[in-house]
Protein backbone atom coordinates (compact mmCIF):
# COMPACT_ATOMS: atom_id res chain seq x y z
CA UNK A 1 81.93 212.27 183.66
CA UNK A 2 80.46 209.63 181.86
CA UNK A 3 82.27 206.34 180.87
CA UNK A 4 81.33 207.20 177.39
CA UNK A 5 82.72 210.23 176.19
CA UNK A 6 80.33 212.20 173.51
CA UNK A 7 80.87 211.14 169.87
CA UNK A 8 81.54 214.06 167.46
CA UNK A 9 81.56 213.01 163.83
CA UNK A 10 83.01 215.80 161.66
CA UNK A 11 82.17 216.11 157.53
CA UNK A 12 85.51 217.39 155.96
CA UNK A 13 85.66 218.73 152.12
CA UNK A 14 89.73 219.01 152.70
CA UNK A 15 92.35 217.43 154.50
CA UNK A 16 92.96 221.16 156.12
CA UNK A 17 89.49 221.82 157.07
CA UNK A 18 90.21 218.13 159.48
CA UNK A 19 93.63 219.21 160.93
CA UNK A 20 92.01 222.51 162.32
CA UNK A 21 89.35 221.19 163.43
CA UNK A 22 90.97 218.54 165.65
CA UNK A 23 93.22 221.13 166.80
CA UNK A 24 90.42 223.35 168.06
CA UNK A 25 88.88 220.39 169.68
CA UNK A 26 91.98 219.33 171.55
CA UNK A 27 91.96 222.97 172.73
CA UNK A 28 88.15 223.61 173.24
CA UNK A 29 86.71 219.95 174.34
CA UNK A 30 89.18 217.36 174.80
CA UNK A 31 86.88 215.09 176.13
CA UNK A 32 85.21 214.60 172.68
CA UNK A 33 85.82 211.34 171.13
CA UNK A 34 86.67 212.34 167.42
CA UNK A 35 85.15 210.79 163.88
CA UNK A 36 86.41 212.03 161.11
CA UNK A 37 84.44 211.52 157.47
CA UNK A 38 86.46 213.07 154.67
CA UNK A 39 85.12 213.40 151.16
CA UNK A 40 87.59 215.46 149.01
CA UNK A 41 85.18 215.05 145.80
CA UNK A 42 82.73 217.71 147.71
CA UNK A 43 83.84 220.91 146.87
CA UNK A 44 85.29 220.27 143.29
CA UNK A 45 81.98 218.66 142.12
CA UNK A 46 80.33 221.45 143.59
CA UNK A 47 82.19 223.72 141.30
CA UNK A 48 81.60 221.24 138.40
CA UNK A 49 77.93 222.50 138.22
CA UNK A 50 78.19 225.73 139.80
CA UNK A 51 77.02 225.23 142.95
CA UNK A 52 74.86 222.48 145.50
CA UNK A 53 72.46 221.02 143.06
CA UNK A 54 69.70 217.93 144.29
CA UNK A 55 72.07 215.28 143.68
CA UNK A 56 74.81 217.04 145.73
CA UNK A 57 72.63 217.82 148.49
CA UNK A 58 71.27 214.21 148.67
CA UNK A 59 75.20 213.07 149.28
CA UNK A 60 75.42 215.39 152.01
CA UNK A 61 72.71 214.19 153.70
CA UNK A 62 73.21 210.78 153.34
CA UNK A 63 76.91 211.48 155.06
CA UNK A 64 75.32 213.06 157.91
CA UNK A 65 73.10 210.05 158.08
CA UNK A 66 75.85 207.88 158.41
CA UNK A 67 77.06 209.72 160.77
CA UNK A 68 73.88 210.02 163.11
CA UNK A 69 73.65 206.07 162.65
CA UNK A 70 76.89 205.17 163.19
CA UNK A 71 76.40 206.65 167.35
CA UNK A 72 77.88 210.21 166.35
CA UNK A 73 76.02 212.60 169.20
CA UNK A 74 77.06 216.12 167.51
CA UNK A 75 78.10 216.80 163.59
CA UNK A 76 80.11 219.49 162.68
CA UNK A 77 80.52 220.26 158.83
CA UNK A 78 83.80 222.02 158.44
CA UNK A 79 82.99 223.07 154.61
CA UNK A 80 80.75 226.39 154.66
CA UNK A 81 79.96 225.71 151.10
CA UNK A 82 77.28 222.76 152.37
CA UNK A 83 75.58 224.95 155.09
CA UNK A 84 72.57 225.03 153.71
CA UNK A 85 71.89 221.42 154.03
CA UNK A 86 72.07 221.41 157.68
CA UNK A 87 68.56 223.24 158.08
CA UNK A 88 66.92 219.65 156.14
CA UNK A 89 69.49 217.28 158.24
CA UNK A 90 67.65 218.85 161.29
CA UNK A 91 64.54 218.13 160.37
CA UNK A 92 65.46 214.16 159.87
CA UNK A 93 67.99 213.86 162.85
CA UNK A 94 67.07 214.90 166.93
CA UNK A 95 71.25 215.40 167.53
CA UNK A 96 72.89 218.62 167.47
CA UNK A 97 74.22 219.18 163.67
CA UNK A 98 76.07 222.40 162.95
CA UNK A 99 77.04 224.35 160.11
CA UNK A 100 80.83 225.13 159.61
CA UNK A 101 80.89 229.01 161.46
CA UNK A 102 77.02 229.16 162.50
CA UNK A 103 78.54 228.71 166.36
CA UNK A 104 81.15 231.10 165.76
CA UNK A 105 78.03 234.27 164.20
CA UNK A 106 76.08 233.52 166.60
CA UNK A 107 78.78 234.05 169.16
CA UNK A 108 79.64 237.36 167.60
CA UNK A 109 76.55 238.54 167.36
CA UNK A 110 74.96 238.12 170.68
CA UNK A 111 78.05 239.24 171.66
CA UNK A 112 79.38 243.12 172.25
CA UNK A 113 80.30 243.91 168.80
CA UNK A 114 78.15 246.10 166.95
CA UNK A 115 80.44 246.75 163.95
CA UNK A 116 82.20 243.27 162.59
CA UNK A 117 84.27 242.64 159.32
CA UNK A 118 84.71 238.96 157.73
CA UNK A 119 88.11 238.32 156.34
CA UNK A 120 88.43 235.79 153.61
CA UNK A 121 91.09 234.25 151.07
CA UNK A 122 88.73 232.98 148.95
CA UNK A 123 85.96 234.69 146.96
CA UNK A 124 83.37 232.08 147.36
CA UNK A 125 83.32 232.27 151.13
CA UNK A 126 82.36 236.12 151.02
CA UNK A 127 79.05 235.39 150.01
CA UNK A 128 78.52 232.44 152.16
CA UNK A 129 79.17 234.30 155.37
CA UNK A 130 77.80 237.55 154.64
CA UNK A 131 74.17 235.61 153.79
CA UNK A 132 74.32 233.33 157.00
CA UNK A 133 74.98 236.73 159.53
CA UNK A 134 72.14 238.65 157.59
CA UNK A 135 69.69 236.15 158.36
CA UNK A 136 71.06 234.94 162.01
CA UNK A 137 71.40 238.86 162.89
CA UNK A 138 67.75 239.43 161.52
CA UNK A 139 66.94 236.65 164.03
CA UNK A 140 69.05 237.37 166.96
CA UNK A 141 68.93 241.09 166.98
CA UNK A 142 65.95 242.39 165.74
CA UNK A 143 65.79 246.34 165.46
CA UNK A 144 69.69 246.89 166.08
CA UNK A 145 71.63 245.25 162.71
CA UNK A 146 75.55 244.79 162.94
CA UNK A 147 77.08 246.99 160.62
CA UNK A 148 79.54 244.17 158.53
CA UNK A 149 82.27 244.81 156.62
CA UNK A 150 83.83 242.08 154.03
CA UNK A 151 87.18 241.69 153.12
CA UNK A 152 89.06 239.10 150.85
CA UNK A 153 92.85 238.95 150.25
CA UNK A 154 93.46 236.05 147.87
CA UNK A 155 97.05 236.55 148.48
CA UNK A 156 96.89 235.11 152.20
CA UNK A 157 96.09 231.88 150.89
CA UNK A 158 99.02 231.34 149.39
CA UNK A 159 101.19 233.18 152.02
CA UNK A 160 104.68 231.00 152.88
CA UNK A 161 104.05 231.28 156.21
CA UNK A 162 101.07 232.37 158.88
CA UNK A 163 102.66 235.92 159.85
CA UNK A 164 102.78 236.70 156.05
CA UNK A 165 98.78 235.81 155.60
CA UNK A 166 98.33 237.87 158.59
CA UNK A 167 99.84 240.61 156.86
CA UNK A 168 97.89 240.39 153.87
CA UNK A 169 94.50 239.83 155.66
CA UNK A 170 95.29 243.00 157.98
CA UNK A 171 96.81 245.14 155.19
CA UNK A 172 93.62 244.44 153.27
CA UNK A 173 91.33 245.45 156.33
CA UNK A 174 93.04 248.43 156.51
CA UNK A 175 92.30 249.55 153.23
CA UNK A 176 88.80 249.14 153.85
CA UNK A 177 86.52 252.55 154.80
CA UNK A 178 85.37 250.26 158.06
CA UNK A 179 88.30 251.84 160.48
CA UNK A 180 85.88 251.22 163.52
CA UNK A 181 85.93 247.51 163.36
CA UNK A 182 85.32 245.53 167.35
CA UNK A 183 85.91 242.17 165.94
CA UNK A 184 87.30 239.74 162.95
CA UNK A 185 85.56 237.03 161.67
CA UNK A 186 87.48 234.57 159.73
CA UNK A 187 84.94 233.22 157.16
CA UNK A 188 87.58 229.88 156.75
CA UNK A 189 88.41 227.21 159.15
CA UNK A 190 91.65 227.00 156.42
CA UNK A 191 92.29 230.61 157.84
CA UNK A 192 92.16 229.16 161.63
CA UNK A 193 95.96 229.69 162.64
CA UNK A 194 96.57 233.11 161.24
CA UNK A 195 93.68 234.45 164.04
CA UNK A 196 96.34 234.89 166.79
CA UNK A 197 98.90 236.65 164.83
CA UNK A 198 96.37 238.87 162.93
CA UNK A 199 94.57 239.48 166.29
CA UNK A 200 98.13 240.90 167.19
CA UNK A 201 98.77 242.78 164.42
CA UNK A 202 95.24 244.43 164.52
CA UNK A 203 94.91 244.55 169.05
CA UNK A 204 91.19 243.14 168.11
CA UNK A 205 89.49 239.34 168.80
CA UNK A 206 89.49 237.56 165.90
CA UNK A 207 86.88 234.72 165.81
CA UNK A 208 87.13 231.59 164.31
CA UNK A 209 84.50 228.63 163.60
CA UNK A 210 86.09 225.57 164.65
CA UNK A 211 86.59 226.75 167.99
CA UNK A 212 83.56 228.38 168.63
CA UNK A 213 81.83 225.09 167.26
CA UNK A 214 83.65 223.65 169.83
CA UNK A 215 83.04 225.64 172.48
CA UNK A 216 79.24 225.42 171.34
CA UNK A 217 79.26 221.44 171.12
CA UNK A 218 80.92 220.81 174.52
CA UNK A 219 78.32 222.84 176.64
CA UNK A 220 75.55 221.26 174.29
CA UNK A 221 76.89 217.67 175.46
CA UNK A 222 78.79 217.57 178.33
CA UNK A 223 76.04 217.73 181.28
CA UNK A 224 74.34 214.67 179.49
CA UNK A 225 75.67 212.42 176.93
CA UNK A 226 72.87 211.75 174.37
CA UNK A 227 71.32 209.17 173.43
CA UNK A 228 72.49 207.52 169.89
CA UNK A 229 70.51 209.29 167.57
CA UNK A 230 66.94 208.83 165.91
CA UNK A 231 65.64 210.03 162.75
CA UNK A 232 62.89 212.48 163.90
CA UNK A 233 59.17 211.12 163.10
């Protein structure tokens, strides 16, 4: 293996979203050299004016930017809120750059699931997921749509301990119509460590986007280790 081990800056919105994150790479591709950029402003200005307007957009980019300047050969944002700003970061920048849980839909639905459900804590993340699987699965699988269920359980994010937000997250699934469900999505890296007990409690894989990112990055990078990035001309 090279001398030089690839350089994966992550973009964090929380302290959480960076703890699970290094934890799934420690698991998933230790050989990663880790960067972490944390701006905790991210999500509550976001809220300030209901949403990613031009000025918050510019400040994403310009963090990825540092990033692909600074030698970073991969980016990972960890928030899903600032997805949509990946599609113009790829545009400007030849490295890999990934949305939060694009690695982990993608692995779900080219997968052998045809009926998936996304479990969330939050309301805002419902939305966010459901939007980026209708248009990857309109892409990926043209003519045979995953049937997707969406479920939220606000009470798991405040749960004492991981069993508990298992619990909630599975009692809540159950209460759904979708009784046919092949596999979990968890639509929050924050949501990370309650996958193995809920996969337990429910005897289905439950996915999760830090790993899969991962996963995704390391066979991206490991054959060759790329060259520091250039802004595309």
């Amino acid at each position: 293996m090279n001398d030089h081990p690839p350089l994966i800056a992550m973009i964090h919105a929380v302290p959480a979203g960076a703890r699970i994150a290094q934890d799934a790479f420690a698991r998933e591709f230790p050989e990663a050299r880790l960067w972490n950029l944390l701006d905790d402003r991210l999500l509550d200005d976001a809220r300030a004016v209901g949403g990613l307007d031009a000025a918050l957009r510019r400040r994403m980019l310009r963090l990825i930017g540092h990033a692909a300047e600074g030698g970073a050969q991969g980016v990972l944002l960890t928030c899903s809120s600032y997805g949509e700003v990946v599609d113009a970061a790829r545009t400007l920048w030849k490295i890999p750059v990934l949305k939060s849980d694009e690695s982990m839909f993608h692995a779900a639905l080219t997968g052998p699931y045809d009926r998936l459900a996304v479990a969330a804590s939050t309301p805002p993340a419902v939305p966010a997921a459901l939007a980026q699987l209708d248009e990857l699965s309109a892409r990926l699988r043209p003519g045979r749509p995953a049937r997707i269920a969406a479920v939220l359980s606000e009470a798991a994010a405040t749960a004492a301990t991981t069993q508990q937000a298992a619990r909630h997250l599975a009692d809540a699934l159950h209460a759904t119509e979708a009784d046919d469900i092949q596999a979990v999505l968890l639509a929050q890296y924050s949501l990370a460590p309650v996958g193995p007990a809920l996969s337990d409690l429910l005897g289905l894989p439950v996915l999760d986007g830090a790993g899969a990112a991962a996963r995704d990055l390391r066979t991206t990078l490991l054959p060759q280790v790329l060259a520091p990035a250039q802004v595309a001309s």
